[in-house]
Structure formats: structure tokens, C-alpha cells
PDB file of N, CA and C in Angstrom:
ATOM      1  N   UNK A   1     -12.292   3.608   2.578  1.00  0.00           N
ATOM      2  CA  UNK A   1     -10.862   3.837   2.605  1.00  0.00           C
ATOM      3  C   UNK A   1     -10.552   5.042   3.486  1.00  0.00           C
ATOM      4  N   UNK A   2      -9.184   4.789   4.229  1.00  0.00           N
ATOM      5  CA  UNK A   2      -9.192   5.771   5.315  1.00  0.00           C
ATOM      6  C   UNK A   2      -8.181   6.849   4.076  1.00  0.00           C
ATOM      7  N   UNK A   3      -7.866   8.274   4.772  1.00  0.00           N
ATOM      8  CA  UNK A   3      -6.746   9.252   4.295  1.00  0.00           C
ATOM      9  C   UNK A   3      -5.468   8.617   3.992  1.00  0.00           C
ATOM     10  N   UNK A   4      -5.266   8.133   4.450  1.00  0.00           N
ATOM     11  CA  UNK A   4      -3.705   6.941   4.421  1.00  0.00           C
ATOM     12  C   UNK A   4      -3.933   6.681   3.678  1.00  0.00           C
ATOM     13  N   UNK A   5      -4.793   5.750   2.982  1.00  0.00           N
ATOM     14  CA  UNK A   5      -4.990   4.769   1.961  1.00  0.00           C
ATOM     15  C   UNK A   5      -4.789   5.947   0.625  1.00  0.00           C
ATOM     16  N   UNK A   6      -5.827   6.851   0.248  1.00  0.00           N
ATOM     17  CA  UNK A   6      -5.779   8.413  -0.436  1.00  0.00           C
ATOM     18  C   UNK A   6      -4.381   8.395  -0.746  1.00  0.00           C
ATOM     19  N   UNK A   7      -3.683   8.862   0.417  1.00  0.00           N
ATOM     20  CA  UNK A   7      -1.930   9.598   0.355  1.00  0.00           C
ATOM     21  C   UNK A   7      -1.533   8.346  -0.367  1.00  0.00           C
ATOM     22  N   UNK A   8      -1.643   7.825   0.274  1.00  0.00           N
ATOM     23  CA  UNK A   8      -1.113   6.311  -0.156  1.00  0.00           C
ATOM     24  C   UNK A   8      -0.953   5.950  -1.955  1.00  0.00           C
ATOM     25  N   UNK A   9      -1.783   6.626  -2.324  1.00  0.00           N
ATOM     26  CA  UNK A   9      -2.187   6.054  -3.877  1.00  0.00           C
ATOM     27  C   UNK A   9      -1.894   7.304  -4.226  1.00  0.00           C
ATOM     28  N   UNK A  10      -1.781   9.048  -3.786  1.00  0.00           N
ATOM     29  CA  UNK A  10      -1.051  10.173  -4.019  1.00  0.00           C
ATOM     30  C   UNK A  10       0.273   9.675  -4.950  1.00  0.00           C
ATOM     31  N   UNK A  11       0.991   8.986  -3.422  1.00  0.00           N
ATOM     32  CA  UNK A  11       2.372   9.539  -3.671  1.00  0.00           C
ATOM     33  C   UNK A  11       2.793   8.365  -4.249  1.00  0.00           C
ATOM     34  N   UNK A  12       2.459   7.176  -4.549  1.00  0.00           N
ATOM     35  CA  UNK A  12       2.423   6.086  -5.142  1.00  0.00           C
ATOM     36  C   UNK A  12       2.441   6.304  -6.550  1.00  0.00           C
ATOM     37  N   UNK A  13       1.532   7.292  -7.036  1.00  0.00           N
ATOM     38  CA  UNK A  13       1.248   7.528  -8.579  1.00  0.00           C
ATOM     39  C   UNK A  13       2.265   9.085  -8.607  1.00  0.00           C
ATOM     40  N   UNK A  14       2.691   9.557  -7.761  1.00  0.00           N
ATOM     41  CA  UNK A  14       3.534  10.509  -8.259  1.00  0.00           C
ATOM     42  C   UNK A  14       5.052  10.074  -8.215  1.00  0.00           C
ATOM     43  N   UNK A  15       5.352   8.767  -7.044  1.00  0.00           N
ATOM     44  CA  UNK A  15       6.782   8.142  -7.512  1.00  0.00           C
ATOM     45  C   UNK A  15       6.578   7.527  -9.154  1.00  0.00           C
ATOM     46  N   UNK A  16       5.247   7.123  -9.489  1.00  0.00           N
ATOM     47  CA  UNK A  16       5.719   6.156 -10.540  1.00  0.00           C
ATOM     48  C   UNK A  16       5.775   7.093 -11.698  1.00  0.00           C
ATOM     49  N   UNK A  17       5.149   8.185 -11.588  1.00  0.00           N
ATOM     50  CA  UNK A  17       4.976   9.085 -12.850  1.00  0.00           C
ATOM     51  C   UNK A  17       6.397   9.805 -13.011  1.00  0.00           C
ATOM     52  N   UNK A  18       6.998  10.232 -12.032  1.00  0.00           N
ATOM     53  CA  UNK A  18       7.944  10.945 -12.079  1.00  0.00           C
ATOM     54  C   UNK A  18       9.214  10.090 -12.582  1.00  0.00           C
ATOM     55  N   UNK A  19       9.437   8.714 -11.541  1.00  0.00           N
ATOM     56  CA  UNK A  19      10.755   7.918 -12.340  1.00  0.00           C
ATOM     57  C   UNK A  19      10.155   7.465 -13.236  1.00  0.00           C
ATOM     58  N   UNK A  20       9.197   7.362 -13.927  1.00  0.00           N
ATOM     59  CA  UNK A  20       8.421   6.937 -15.609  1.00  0.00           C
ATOM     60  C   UNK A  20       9.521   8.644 -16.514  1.00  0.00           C
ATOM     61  N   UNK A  21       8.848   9.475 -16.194  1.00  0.00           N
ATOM     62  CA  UNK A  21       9.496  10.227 -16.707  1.00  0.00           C
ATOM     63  C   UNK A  21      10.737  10.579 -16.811  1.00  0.00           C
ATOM     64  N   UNK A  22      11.462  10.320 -15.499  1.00  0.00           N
ATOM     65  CA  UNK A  22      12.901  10.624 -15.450  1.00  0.00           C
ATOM     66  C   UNK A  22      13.863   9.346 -16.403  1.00  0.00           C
ATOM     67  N   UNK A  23      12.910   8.471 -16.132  1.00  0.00           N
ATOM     68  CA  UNK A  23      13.881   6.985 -17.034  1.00  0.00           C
ATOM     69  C   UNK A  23      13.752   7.334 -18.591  1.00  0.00           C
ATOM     70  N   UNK A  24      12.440   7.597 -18.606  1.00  0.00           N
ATOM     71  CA  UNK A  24      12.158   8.258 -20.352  1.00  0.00           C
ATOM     72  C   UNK A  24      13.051   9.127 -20.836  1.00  0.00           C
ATOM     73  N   UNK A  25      13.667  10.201 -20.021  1.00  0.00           N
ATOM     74  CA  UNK A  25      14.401  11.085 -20.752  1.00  0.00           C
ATOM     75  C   UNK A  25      15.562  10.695 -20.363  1.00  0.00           C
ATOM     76  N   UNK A  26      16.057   9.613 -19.872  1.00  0.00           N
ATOM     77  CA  UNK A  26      17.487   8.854 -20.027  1.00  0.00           C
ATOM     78  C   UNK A  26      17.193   8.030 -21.139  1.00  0.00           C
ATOM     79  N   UNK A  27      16.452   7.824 -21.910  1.00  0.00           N
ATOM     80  CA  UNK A  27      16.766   6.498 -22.686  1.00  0.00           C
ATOM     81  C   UNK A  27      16.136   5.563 -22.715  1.00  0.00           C
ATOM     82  N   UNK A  28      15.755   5.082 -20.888  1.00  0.00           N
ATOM     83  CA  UNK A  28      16.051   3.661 -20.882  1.00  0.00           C
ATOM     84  C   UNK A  28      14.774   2.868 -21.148  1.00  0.00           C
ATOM     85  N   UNK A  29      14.578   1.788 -21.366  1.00  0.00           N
ATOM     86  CA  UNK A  29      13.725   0.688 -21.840  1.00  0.00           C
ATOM     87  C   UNK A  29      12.555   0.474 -20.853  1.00  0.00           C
ATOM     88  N   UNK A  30      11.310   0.372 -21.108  1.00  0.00           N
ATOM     89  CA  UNK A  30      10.090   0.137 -20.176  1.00  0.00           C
ATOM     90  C   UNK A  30       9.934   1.009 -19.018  1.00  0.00           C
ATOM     91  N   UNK A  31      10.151   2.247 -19.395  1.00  0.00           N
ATOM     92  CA  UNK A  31      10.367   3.719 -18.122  1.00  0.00           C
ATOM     93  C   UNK A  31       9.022   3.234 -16.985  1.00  0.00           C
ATOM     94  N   UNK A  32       7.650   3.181 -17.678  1.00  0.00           N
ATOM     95  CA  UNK A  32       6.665   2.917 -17.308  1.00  0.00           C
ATOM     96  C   UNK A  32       6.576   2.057 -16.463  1.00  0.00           C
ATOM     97  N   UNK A  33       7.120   0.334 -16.688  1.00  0.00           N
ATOM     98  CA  UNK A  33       6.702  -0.555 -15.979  1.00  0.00           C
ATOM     99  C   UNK A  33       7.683  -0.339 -14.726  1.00  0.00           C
ATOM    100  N   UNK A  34       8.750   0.359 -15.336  1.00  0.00           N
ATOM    101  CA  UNK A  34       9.972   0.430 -13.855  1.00  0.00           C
ATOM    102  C   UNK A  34       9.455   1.171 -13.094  1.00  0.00           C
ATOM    103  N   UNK A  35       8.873   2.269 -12.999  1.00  0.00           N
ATOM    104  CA  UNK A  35       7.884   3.130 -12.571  1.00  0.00           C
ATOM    105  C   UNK A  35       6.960   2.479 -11.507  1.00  0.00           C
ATOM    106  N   UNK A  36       6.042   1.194 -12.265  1.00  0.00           N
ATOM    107  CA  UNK A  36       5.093   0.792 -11.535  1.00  0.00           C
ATOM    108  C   UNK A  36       6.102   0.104 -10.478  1.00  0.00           C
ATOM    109  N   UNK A  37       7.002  -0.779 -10.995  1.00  0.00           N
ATOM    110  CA  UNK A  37       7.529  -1.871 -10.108  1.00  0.00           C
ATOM    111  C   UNK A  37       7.990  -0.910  -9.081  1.00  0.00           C
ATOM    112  N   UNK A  38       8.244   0.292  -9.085  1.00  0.00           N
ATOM    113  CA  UNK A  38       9.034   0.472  -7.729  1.00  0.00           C
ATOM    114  C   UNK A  38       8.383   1.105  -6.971  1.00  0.00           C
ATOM    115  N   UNK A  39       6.983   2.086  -7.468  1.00  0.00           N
ATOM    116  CA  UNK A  39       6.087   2.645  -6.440  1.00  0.00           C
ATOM    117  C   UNK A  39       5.409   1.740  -5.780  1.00  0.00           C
ATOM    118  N   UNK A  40       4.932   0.251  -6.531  1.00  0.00           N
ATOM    119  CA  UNK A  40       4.042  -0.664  -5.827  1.00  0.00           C
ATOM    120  C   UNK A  40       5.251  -1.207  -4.822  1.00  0.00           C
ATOM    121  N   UNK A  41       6.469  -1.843  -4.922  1.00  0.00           N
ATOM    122  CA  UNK A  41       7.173  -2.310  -4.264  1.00  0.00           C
ATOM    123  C   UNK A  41       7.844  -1.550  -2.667  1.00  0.00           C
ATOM    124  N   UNK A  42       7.697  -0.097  -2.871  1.00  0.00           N
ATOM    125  CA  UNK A  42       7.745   0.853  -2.296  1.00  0.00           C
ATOM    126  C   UNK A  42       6.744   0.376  -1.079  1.00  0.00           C
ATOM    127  N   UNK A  43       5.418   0.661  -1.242  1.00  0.00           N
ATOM    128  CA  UNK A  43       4.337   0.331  -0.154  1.00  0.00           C
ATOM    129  C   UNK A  43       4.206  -0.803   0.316  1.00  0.00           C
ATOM    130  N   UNK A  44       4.479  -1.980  -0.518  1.00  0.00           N
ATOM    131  CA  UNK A  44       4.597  -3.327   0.465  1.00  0.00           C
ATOM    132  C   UNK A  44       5.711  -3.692   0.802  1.00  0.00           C
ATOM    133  N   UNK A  45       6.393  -3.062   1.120  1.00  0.00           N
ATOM    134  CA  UNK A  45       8.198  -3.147   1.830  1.00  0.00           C
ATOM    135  C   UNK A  45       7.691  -2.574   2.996  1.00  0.00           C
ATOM    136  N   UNK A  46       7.103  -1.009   2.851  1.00  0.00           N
ATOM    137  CA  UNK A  46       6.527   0.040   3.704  1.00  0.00           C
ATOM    138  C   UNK A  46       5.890  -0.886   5.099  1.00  0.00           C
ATOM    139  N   UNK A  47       4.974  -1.037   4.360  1.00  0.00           N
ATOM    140  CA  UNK A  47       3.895  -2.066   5.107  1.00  0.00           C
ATOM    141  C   UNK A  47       4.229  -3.318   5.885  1.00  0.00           C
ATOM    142  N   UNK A  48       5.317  -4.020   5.552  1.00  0.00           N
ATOM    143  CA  UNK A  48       5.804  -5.235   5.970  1.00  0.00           C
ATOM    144  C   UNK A  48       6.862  -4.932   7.499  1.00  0.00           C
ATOM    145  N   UNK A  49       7.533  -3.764   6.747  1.00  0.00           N
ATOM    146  CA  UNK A  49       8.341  -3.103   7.901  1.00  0.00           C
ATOM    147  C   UNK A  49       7.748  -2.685   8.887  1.00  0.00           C
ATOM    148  N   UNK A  50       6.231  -1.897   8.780  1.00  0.00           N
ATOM    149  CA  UNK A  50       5.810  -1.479  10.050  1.00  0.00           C
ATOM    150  C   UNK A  50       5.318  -2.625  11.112  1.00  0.00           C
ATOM    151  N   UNK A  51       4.842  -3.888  10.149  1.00  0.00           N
ATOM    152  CA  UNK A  51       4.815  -4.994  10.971  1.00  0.00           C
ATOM    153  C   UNK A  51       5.613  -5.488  11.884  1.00  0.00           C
ATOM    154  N   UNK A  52       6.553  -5.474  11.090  1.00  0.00           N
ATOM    155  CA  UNK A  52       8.359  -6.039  12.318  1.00  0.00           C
ATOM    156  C   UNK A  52       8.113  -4.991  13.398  1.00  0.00           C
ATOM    157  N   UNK A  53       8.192  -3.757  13.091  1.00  0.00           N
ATOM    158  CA  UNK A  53       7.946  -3.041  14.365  1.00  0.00           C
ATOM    159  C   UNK A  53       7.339  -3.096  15.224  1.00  0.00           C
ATOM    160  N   UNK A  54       6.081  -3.259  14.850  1.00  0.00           N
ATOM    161  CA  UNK A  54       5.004  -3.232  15.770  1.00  0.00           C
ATOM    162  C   UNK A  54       5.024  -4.715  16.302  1.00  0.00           C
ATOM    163  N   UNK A  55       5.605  -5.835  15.488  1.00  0.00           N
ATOM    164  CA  UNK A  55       5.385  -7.029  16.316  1.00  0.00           C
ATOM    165  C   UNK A  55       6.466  -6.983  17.479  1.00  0.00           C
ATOM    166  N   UNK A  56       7.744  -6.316  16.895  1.00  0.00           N
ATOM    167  CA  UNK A  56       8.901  -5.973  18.008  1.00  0.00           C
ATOM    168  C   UNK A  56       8.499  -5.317  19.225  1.00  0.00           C
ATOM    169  N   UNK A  57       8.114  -4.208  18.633  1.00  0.00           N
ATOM    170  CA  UNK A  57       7.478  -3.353  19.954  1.00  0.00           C
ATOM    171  C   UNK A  57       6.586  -4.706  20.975  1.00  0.00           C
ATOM    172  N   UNK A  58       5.648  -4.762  20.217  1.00  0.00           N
ATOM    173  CA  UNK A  58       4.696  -5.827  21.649  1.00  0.00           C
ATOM    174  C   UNK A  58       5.718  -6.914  22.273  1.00  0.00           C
ATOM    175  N   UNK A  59       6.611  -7.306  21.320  1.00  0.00           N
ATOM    176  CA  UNK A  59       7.708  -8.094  22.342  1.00  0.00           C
ATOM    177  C   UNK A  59       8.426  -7.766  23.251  1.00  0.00           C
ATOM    178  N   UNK A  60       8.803  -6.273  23.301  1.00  0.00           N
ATOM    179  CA  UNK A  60       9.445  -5.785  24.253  1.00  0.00           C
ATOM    180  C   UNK A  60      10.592  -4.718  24.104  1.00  0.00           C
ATOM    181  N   UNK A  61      10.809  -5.092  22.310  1.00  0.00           N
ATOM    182  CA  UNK A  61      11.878  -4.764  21.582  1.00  0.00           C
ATOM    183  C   UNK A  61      12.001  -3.067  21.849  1.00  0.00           C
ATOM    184  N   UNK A  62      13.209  -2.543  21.736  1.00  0.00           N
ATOM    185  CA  UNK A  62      13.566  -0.689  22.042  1.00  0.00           C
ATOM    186  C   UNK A  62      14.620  -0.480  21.084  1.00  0.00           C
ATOM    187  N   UNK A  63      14.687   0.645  20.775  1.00  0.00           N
ATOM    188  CA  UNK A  63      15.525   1.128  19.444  1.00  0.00           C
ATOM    189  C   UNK A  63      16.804   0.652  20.855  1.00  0.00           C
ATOM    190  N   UNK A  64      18.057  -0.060  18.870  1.00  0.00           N
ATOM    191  CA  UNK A  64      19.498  -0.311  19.565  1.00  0.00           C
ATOM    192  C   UNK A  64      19.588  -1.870  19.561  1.00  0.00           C
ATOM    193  N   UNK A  65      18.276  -2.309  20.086  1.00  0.00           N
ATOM    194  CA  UNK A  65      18.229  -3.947  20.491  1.00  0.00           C
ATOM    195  C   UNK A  65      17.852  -4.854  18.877  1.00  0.00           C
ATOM    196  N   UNK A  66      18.668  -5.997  18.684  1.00  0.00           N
ATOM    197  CA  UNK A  66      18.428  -6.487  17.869  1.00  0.00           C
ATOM    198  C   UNK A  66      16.249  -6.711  18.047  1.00  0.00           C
ATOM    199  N   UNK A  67      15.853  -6.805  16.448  1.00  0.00           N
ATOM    200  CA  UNK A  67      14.509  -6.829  16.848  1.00  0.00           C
ATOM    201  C   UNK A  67      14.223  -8.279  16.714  1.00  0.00           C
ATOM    202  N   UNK A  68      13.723  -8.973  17.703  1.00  0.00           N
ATOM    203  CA  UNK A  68      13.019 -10.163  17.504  1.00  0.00           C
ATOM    204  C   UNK A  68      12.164 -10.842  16.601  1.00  0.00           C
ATOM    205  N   UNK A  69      12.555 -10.567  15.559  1.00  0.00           N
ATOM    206  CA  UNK A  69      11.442 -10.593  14.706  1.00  0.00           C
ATOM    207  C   UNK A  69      12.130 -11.485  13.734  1.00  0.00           C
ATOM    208  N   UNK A  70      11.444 -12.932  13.034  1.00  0.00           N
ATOM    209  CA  UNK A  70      11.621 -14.094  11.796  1.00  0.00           C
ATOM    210  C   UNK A  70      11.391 -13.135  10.709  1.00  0.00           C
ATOM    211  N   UNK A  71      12.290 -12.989   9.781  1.00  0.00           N
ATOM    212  CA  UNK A  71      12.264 -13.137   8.152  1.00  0.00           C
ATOM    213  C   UNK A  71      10.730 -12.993   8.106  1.00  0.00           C
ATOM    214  N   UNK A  72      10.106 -13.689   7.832  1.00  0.00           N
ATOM    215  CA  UNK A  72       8.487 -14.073   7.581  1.00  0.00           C
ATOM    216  C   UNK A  72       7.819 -13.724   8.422  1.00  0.00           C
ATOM    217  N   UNK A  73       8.234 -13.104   9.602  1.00  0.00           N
ATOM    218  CA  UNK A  73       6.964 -12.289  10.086  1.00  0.00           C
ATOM    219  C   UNK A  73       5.816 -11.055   9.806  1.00  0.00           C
ATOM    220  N   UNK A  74       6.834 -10.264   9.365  1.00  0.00           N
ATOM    221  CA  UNK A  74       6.629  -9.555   9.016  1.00  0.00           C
ATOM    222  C   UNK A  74       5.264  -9.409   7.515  1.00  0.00           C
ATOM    223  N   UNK A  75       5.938 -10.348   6.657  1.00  0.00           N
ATOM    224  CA  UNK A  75       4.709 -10.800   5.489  1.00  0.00           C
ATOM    225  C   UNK A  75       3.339 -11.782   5.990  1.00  0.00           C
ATOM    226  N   UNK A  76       3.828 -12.130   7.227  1.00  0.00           N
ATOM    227  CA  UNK A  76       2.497 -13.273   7.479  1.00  0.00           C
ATOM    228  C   UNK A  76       1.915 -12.730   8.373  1.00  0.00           C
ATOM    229  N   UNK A  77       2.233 -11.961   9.503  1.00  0.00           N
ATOM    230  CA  UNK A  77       1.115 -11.329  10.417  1.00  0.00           C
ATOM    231  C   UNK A  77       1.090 -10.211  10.588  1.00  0.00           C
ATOM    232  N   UNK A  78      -0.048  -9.696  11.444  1.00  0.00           N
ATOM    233  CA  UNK A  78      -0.313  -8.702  11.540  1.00  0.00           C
ATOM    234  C   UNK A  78      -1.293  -7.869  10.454  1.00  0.00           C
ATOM    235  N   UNK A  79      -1.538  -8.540   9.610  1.00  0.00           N
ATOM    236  CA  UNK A  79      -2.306  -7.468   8.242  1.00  0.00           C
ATOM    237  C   UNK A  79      -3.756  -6.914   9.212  1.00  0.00           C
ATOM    238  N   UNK A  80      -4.093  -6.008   8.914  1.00  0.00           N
ATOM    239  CA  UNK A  80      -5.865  -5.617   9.271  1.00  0.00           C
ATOM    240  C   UNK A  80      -5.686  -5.080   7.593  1.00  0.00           C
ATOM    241  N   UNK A  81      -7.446  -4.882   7.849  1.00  0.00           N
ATOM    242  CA  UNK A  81      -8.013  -4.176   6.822  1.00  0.00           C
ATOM    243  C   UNK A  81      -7.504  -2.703   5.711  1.00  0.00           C
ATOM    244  N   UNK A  82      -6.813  -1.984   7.050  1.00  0.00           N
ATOM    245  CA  UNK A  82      -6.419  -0.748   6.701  1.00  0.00           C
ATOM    246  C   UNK A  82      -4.925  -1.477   6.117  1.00  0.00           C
ATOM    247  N   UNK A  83      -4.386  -2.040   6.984  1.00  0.00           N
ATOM    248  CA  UNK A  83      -2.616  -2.112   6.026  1.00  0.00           C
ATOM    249  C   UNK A  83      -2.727  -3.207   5.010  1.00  0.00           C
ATOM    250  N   UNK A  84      -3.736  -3.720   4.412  1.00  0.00           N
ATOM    251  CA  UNK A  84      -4.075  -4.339   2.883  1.00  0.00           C
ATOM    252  C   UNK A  84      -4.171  -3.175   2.466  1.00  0.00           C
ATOM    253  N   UNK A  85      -5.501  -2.283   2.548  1.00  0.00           N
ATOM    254  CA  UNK A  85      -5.148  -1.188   2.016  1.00  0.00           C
ATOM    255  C   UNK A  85      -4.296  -0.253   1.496  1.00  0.00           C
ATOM    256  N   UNK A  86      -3.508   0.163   2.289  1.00  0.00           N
ATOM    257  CA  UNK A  86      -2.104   0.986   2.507  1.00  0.00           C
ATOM    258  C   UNK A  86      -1.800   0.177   1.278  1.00  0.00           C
ATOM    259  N   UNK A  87      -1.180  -1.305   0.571  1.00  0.00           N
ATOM    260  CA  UNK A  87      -0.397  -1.249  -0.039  1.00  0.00           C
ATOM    261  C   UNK A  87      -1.265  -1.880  -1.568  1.00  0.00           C
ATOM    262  N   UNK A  88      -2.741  -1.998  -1.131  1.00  0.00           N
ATOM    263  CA  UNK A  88      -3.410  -2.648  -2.435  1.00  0.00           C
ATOM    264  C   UNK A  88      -3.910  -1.531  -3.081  1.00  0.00           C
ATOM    265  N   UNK A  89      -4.062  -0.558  -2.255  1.00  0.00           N
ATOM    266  CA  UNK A  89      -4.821   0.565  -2.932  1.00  0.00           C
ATOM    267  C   UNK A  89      -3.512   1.698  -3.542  1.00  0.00           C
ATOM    268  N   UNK A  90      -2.475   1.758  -3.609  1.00  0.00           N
ATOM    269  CA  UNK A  90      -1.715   1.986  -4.383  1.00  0.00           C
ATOM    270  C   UNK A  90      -0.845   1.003  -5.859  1.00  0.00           C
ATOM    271  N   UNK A  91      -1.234   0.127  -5.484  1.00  0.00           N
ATOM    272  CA  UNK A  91      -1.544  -1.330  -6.479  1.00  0.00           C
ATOM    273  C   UNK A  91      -2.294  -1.142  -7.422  1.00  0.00           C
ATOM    274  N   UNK A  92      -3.527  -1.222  -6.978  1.00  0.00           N
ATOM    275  CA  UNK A  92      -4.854  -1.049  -7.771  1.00  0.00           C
ATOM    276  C   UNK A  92      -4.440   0.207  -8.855  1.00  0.00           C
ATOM    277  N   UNK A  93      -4.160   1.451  -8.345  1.00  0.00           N
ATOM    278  CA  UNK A  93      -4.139   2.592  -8.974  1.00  0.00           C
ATOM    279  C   UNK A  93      -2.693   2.615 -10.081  1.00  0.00           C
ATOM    280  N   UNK A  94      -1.855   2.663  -9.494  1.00  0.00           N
ATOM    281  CA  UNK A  94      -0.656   2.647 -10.697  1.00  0.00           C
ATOM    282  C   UNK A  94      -1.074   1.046 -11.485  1.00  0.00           C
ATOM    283  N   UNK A  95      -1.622   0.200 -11.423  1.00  0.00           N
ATOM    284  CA  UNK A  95      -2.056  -0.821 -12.052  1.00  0.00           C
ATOM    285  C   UNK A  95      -2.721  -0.269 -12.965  1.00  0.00           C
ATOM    286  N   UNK A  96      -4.244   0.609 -12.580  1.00  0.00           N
ATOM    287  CA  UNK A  96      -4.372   1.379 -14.229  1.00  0.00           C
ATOM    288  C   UNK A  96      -4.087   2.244 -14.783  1.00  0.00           C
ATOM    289  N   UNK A  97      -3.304   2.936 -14.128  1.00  0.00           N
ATOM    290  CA  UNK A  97      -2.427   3.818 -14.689  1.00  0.00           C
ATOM    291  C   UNK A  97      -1.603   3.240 -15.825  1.00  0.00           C
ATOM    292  N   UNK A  98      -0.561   2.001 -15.514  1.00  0.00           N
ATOM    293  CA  UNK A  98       0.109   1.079 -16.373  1.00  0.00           C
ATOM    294  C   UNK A  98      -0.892   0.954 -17.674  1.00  0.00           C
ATOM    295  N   UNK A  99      -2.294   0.600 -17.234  1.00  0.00           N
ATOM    296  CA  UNK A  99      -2.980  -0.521 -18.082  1.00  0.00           C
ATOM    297  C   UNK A  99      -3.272   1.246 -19.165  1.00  0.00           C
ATOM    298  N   UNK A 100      -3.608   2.379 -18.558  1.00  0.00           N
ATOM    299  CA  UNK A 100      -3.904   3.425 -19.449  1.00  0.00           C
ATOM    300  C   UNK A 100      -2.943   3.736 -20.260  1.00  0.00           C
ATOM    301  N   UNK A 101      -1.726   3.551 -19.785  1.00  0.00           N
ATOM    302  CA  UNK A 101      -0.389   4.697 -20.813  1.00  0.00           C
ATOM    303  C   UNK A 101      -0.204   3.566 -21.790  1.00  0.00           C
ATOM    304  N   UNK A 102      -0.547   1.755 -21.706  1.00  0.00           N
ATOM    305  CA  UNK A 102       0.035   1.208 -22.718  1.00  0.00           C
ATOM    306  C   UNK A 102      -1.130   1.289 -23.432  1.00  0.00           C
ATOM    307  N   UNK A 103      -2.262   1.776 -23.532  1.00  0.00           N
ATOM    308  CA  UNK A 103      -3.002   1.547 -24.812  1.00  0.00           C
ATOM    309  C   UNK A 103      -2.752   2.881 -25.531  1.00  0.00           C
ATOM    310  N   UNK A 104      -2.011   3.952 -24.848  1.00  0.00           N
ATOM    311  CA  UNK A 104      -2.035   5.338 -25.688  1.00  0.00           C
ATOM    312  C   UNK A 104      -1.032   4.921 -26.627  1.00  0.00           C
ATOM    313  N   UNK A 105      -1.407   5.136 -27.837  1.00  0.00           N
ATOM    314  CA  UNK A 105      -0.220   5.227 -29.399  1.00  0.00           C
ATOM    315  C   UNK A 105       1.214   5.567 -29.221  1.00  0.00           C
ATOM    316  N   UNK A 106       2.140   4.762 -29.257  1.00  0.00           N
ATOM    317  CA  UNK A 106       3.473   4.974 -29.328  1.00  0.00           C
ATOM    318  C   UNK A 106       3.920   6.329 -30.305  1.00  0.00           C
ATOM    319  N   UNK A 107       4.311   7.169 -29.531  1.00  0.00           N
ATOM    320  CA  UNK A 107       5.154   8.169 -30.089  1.00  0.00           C
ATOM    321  C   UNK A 107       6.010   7.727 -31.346  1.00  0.00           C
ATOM    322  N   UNK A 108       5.688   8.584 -32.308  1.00  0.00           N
ATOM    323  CA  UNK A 108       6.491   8.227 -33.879  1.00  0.00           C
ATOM    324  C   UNK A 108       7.938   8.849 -33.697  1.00  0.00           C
TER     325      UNK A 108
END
């Protein structure tokens, strides 16, 4: 795993810990899983977007110009090794993070 991948699963587990916590002290219902859903959703949005770019860019595309780029490009090409990474390896990690906080004993 490259440094990216590292940061990657950093700041991944510190979005989910922090809106885990901030939803907790509002109140609201499943702080935790909202937590996961939006740090993991966070990096593969991340990831999908840099695709459009980069497939734009090799087309020709320049900031201003609509980008050439299908809906579905972006999710279907372009992956290497490292940008699975980028968004599985922050996956993987708030995944057991999730799987750790639900076996700890519910607060009385």
C-alpha cells in the first residue's frame, strides 16, 4: 500500500469517528453506521471523480469546457491497483471499526 492509501484510511476513520460522535450528541439514531456510510462514500465519489478527469484531460478536455465524459465512465474505467486502493482500503478499515463499536455493550 502506497501513503495515499495510509491518509486515505487516516482521514476516512477520522470523518467517520467524528460525525459518529457529532450525530451521538444530537440524538440521532445509528450515529455509527451514518458515520461509516459517509466516510466510505466520501472516497469512492473521490475516486470516481478523479477518473472523469483524467479521462477528460486525455480527451482534450480544459477547465470551463463541458467534460466529455458518460455518466458511467467514470465507475467503469480507468481503476489501477492504487485507486482500488484509495477507496477499498478506507472500506476495509471503518468496516472494522463498525464491526468493533457494535460488539462493545450498549451504554445503560
Amino acid at each position: 500500500m502506497s501513503r495515499s492509501n495510509w491518509e486515505h484510511v487516516g482521514f476516512a476513520l477520522l470523518i467517520m469517528i467524528t460525525l459518529s460522535a457529532l450525530l451521538a450528541l444530537i440524538g440521532v439514531e445509528s450515529p455509527v453506521l451514518i458515520g461509516f456510510a459517509v466516510a466510505v462514500t466520501w472516497f469512492i465519489a473521490r475516486e470516481c471523480t478523479q477518473h472523469e478527469y483524467k479521462l477528460g484531460v486525455h480527451r482534450g478536455w480544459t477547465w470551463g469546457e463541458t467534460l466529455p465524459v458518460k455518466w458511467w465512465e467514470g465507475i467503469a474505467k480507468g481503476w489501477t491497483r492504487d485507486s482500488l486502493l484509495d477507496w477499498l482500503a478506507p472500506l476495509i478499515a471503518c468496516l472494522l471499526l463498525l464491526i468493533a463499536l457494535s460488539l462493545l455493550p450498549a451504554p445503560s
